[in-house]
N, C-alpha and C. Protein backbone atom coordinates (compact mmCIF):
# COMPACT_ATOMS: atom_id res chain seq x y z
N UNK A 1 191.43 31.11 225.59
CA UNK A 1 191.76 32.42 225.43
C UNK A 1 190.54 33.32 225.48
N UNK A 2 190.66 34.16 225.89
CA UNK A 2 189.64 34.92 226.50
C UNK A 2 190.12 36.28 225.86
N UNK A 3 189.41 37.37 225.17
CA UNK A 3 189.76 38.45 225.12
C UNK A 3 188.58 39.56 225.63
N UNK A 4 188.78 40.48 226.47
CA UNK A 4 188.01 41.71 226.69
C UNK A 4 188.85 43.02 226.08
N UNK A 5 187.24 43.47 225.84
CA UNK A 5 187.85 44.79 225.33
C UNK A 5 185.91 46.12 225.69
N UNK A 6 186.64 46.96 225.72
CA UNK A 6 185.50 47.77 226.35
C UNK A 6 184.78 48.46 225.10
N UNK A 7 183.19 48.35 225.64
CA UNK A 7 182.32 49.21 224.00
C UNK A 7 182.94 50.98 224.89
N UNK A 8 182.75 51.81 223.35
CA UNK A 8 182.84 52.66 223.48
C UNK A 8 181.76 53.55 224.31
N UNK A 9 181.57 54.74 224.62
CA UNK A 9 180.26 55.29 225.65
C UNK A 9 179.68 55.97 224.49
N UNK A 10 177.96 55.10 224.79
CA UNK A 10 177.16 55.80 223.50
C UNK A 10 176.87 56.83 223.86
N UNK A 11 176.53 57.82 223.72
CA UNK A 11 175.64 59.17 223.94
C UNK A 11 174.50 59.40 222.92
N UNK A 12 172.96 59.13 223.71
CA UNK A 12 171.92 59.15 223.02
C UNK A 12 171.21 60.45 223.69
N UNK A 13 171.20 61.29 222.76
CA UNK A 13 170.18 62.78 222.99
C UNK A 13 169.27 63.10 221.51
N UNK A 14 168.05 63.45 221.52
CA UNK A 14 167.01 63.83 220.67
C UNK A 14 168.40 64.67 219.61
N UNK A 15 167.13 65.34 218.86
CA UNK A 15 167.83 66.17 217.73
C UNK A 15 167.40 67.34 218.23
N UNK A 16 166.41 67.86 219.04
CA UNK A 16 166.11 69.53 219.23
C UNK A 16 167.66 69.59 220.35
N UNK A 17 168.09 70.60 220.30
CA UNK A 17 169.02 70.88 221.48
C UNK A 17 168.24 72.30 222.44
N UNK A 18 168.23 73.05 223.29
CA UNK A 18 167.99 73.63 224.00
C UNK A 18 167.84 75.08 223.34
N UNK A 19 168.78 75.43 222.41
CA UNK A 19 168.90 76.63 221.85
C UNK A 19 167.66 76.91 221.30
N UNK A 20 167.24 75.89 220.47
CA UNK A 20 166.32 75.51 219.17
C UNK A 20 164.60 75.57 220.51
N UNK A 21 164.97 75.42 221.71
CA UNK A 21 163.30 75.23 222.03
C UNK A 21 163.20 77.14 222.69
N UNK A 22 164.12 78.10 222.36
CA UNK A 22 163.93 79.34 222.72
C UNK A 22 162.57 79.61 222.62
N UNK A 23 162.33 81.05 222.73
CA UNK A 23 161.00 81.23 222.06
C UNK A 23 161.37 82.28 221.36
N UNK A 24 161.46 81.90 220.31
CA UNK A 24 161.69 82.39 218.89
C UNK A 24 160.97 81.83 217.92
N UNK A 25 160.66 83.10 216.96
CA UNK A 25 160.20 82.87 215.41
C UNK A 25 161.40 81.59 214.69
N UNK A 26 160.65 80.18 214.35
CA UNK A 26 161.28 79.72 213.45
C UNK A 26 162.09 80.32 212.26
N UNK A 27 162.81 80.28 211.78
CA UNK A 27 163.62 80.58 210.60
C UNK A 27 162.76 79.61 209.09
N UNK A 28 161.89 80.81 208.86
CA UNK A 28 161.02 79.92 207.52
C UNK A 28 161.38 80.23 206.02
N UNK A 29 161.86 79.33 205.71
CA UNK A 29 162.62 79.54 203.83
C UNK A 29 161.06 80.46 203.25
N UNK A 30 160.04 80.46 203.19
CA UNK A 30 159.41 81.31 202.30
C UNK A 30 158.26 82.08 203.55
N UNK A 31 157.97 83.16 202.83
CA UNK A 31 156.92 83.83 203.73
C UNK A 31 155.53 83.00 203.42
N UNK A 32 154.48 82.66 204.71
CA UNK A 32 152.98 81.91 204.46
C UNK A 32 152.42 82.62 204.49
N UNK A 33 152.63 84.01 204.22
CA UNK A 33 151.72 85.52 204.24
C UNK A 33 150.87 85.25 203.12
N UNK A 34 149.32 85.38 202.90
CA UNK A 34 148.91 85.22 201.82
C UNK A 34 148.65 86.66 201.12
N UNK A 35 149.19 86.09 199.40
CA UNK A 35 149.68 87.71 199.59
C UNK A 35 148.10 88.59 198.92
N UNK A 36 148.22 89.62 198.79
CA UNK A 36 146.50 90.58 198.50
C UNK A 36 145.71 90.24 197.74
N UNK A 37 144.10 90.05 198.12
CA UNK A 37 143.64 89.63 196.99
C UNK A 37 143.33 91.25 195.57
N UNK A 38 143.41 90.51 194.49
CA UNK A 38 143.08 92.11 193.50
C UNK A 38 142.03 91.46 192.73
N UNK A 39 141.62 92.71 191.79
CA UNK A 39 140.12 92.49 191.04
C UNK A 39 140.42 93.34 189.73
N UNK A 40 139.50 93.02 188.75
CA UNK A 40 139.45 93.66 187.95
C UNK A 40 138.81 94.49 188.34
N UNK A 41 137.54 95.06 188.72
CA UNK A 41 136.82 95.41 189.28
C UNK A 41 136.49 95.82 190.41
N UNK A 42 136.45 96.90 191.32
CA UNK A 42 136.51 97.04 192.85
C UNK A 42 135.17 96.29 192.97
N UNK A 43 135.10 95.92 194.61
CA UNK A 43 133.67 95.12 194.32
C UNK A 43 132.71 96.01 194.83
N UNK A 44 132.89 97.00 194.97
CA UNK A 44 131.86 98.16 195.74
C UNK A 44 131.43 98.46 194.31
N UNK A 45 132.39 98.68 193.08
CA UNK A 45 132.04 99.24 192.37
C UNK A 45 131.14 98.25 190.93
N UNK A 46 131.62 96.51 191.49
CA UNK A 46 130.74 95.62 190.74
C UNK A 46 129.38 95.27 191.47
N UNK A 47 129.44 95.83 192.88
CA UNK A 47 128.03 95.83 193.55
C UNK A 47 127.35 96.80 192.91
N UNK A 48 127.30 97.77 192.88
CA UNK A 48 127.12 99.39 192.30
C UNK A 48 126.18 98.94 191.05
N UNK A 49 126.91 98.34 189.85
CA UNK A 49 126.84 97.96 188.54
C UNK A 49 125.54 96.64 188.79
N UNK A 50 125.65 95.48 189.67
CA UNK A 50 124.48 94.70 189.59
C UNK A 50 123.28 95.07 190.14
N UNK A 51 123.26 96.16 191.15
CA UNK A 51 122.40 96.89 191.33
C UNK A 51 121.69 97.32 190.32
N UNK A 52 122.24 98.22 189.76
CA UNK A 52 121.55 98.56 188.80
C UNK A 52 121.09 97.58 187.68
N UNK A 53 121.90 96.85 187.21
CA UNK A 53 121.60 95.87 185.88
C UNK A 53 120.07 94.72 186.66
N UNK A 54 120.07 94.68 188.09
CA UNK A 54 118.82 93.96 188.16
C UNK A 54 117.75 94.74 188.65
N UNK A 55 117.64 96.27 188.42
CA UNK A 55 117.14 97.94 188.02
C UNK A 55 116.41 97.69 187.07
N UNK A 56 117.32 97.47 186.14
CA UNK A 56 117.24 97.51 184.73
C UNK A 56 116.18 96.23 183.96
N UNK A 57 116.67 95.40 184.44
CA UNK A 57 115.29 94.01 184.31
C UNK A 57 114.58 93.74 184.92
N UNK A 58 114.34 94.75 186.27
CA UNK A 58 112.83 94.68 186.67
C UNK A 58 112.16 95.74 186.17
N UNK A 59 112.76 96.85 185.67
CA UNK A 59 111.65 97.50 185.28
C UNK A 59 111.60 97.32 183.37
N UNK A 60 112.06 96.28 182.93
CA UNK A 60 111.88 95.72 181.72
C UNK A 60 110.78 94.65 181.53
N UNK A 61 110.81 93.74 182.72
CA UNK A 61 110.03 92.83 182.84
C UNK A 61 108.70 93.44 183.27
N UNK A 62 108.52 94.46 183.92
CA UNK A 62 107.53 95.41 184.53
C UNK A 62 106.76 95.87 183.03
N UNK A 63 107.52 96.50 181.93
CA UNK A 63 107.22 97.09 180.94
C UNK A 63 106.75 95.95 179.65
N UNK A 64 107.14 94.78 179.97
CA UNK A 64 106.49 93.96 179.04
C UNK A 64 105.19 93.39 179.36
N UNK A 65 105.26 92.82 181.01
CA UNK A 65 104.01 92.38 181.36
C UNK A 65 103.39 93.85 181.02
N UNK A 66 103.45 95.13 181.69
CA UNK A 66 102.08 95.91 180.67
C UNK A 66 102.04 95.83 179.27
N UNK A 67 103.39 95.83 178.60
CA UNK A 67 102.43 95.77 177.25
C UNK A 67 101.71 94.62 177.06
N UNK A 68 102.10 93.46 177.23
CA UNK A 68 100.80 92.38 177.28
C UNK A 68 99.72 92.71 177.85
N UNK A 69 99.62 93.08 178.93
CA UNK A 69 98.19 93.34 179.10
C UNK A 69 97.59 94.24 178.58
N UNK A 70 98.08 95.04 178.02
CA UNK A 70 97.78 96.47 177.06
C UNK A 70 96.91 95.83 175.89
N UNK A 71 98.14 95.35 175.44
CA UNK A 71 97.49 94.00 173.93
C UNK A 71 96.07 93.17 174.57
N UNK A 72 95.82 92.39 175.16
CA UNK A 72 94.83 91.43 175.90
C UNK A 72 94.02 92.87 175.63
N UNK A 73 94.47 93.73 176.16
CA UNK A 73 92.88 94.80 176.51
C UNK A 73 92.72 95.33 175.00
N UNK A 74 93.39 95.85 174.55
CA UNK A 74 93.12 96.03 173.28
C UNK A 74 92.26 95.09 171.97
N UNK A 75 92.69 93.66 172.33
CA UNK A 75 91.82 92.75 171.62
C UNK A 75 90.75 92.31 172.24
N UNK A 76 90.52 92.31 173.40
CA UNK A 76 89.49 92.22 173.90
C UNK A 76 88.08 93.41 173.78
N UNK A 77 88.46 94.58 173.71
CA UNK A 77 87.52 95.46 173.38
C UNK A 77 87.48 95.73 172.23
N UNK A 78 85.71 96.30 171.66
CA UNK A 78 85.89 96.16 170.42
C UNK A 78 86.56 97.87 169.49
N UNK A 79 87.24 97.48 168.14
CA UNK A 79 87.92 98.55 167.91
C UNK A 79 86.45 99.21 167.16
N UNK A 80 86.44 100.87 167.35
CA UNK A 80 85.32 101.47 167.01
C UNK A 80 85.69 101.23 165.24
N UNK A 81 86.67 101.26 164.44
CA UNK A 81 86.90 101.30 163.06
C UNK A 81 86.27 100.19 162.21
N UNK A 82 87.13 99.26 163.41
CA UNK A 82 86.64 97.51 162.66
C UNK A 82 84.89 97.48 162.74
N UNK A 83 84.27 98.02 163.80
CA UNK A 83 82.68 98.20 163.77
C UNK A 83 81.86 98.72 162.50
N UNK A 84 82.59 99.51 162.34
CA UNK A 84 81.78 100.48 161.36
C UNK A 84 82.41 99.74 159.81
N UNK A 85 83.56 99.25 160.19
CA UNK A 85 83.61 98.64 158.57
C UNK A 85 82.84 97.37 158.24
N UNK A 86 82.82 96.48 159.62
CA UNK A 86 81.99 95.29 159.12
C UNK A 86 80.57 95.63 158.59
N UNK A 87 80.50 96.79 159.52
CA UNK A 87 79.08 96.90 159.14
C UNK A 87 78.41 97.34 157.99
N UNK A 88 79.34 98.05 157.28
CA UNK A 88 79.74 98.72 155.71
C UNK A 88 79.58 97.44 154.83
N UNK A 89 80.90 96.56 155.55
CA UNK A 89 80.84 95.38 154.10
C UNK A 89 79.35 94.45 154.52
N UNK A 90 78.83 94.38 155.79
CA UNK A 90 77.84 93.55 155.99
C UNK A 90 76.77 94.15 154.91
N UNK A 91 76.39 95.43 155.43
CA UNK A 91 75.47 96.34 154.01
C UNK A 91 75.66 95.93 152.79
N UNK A 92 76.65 95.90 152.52
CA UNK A 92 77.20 95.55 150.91
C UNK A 92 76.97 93.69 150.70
N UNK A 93 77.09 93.32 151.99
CA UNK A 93 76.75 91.92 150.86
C UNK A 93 75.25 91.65 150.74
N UNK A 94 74.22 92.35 151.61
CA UNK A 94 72.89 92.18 151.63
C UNK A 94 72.54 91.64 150.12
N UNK A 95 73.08 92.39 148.85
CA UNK A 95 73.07 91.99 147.84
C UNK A 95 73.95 91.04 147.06
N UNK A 96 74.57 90.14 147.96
CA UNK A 96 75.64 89.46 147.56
C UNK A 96 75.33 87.84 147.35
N UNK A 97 75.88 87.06 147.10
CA UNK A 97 75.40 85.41 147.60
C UNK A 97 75.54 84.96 148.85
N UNK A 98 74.86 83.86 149.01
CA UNK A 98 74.74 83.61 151.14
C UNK A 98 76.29 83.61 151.23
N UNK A 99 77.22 82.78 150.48
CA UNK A 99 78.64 82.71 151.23
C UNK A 99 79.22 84.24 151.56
N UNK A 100 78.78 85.18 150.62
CA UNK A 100 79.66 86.44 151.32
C UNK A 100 78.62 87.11 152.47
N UNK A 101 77.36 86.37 152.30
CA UNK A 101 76.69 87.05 153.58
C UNK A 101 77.14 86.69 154.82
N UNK A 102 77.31 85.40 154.99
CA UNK A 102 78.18 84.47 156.39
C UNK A 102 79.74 85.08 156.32
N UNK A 103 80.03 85.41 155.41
CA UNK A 103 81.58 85.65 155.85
C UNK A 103 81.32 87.06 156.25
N UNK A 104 80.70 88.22 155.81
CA UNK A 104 80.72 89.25 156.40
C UNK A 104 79.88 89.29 157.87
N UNK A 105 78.77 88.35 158.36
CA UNK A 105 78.41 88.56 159.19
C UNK A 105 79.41 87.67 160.24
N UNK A 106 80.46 86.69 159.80
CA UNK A 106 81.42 86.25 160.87
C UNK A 106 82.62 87.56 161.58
N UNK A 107 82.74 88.54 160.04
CA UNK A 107 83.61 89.50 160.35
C UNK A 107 82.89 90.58 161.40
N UNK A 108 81.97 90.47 161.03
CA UNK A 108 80.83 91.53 161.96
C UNK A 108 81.31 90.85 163.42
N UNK A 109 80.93 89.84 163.66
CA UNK A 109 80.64 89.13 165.21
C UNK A 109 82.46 89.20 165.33
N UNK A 110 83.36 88.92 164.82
CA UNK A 110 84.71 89.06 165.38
C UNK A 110 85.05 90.62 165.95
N UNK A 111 84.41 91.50 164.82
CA UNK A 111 84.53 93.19 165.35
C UNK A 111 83.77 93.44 166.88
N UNK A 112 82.78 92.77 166.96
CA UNK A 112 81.78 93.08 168.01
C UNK A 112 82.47 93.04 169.33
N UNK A 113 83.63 91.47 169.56
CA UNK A 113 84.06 91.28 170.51
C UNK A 113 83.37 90.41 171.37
N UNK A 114 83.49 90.78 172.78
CA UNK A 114 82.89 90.32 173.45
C UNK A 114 81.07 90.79 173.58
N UNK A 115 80.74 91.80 172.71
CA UNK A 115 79.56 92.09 173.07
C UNK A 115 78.76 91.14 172.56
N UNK A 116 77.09 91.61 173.30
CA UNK A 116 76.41 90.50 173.31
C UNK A 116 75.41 90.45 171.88
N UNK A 117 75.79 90.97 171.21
CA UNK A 117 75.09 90.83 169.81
C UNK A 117 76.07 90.04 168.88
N UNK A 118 77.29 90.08 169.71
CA UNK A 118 78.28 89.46 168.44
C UNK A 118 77.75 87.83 168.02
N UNK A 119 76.95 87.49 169.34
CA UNK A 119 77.02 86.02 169.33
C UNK A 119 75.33 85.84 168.31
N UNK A 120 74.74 87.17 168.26
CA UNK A 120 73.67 86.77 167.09
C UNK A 120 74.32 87.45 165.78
N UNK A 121 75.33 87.74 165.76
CA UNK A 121 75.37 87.87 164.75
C UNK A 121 76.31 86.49 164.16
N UNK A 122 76.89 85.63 164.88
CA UNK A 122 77.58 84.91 165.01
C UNK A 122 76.49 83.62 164.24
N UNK A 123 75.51 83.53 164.82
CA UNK A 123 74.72 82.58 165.11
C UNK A 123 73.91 82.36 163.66
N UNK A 124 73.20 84.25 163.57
CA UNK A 124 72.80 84.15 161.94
C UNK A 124 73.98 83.87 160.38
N UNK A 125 75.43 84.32 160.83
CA UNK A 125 75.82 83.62 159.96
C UNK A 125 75.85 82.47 159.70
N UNK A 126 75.95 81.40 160.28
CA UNK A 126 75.78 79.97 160.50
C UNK A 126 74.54 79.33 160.58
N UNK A 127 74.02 79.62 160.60
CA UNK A 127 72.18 79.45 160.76
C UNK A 127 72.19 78.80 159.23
N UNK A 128 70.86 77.78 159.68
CA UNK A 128 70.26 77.21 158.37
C UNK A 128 69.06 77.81 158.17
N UNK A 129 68.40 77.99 157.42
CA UNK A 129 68.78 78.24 156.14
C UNK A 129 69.84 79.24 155.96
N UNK A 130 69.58 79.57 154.45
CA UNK A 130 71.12 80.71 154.56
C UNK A 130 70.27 82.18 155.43
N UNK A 131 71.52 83.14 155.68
CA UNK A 131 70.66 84.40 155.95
C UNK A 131 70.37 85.13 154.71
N UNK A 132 69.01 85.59 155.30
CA UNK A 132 68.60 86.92 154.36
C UNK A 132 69.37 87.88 154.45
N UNK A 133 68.72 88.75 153.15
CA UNK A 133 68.96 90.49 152.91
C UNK A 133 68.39 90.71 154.53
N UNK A 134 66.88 90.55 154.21
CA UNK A 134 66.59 91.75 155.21
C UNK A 134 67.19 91.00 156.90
N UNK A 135 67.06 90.08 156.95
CA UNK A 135 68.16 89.46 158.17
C UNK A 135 69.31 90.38 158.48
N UNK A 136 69.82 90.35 157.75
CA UNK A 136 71.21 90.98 157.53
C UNK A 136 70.86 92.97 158.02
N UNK A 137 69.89 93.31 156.84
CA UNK A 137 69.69 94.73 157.03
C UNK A 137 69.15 95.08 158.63
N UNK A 138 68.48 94.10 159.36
CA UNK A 138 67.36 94.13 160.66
C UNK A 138 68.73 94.49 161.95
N UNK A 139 69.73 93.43 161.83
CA UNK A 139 70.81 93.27 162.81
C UNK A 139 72.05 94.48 162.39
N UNK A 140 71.79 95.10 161.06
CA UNK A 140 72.81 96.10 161.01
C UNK A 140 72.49 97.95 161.86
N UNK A 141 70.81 97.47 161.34
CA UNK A 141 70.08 98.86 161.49
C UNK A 141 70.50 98.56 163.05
N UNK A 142 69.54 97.30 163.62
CA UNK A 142 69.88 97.71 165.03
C UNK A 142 71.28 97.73 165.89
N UNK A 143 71.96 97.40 165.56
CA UNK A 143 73.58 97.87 165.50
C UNK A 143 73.85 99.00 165.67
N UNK A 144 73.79 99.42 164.67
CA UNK A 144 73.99 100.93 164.25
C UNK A 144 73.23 102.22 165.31
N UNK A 145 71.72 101.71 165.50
CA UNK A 145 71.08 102.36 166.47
C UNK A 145 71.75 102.52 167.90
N UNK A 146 72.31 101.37 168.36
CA UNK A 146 72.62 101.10 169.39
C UNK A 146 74.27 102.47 169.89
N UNK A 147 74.97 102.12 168.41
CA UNK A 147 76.34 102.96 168.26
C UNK A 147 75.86 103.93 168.56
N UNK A 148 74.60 104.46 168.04
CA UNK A 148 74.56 106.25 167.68
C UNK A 148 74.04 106.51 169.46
N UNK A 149 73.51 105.98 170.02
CA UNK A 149 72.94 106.17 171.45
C UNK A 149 73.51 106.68 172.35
């Protein structure tokens, strides 16, 4: 026994159909528009603002390096007040014991600064033996001479 029987007719076609390859805008469930960017701040107007704020710390940083160097110059030269006082208390210890003679003639040579007597006066405080009165009176007079000049 033999039986035939016929397959049905397949029909094989893609899934795009002809309509679908138009040229047309797809049909898109959401818009890919990206939407505006916003600010707290306009940025012309946060450019504006860092402008200035790095204004503002250069001429801060400008104003400190001078005062440092203001200071440097200031301790570096000698103050005319501190001169005349060491030289007051130096007078006054002529009659004193050697330790207040070395301590006033160290205060002397710190007033002096960089000048070039500071370092004898530096030298006679520390000096052996102790310093004299008139040691003391010789380096004030000529001091003093030198100021009034």
């Amino acid at each position: 026994m033999r039986a035939y029987a016929r397959w049905p007719e397949l029909s094989v076609r893609g899934r795009v159909i002809a309509s679908d390859l138009k040229a047309s805008s797809p049909p898109f469930v959401a818009d890919a528009a990206p939407t505006a960017a916003t600010y707290r701040i306009a940025p012309a107007t946060l450019a504006t603002l860092l402008d200035v704020l790095a204004a503002l710390f250069a001429f801060s940083a400008i104003g400190l390096a001078g005062r440092q160097v203001h200071l440097r110059l200031r301790r570096q030269r000698p103050q005319p007040d501190a001169i005349a006082q060491a030289l007051r208390l130096t007078r006054q210890a002529e009659r004193r014991p050697p330790a207040d003679r070395r301590r006033a003639l160290a205060l002397l040579s710190r007033a002096l600064g960089g000048d070039r007597r500071s370092g004898a006066a530096r030298r006679l405080a520390w000096s052996e033996p102790t310093p004299e009165p008139d040691e003391l009176e010789e380096l004030v007079s000529e001091i003093e001479q030198q100021r009034s000049e």
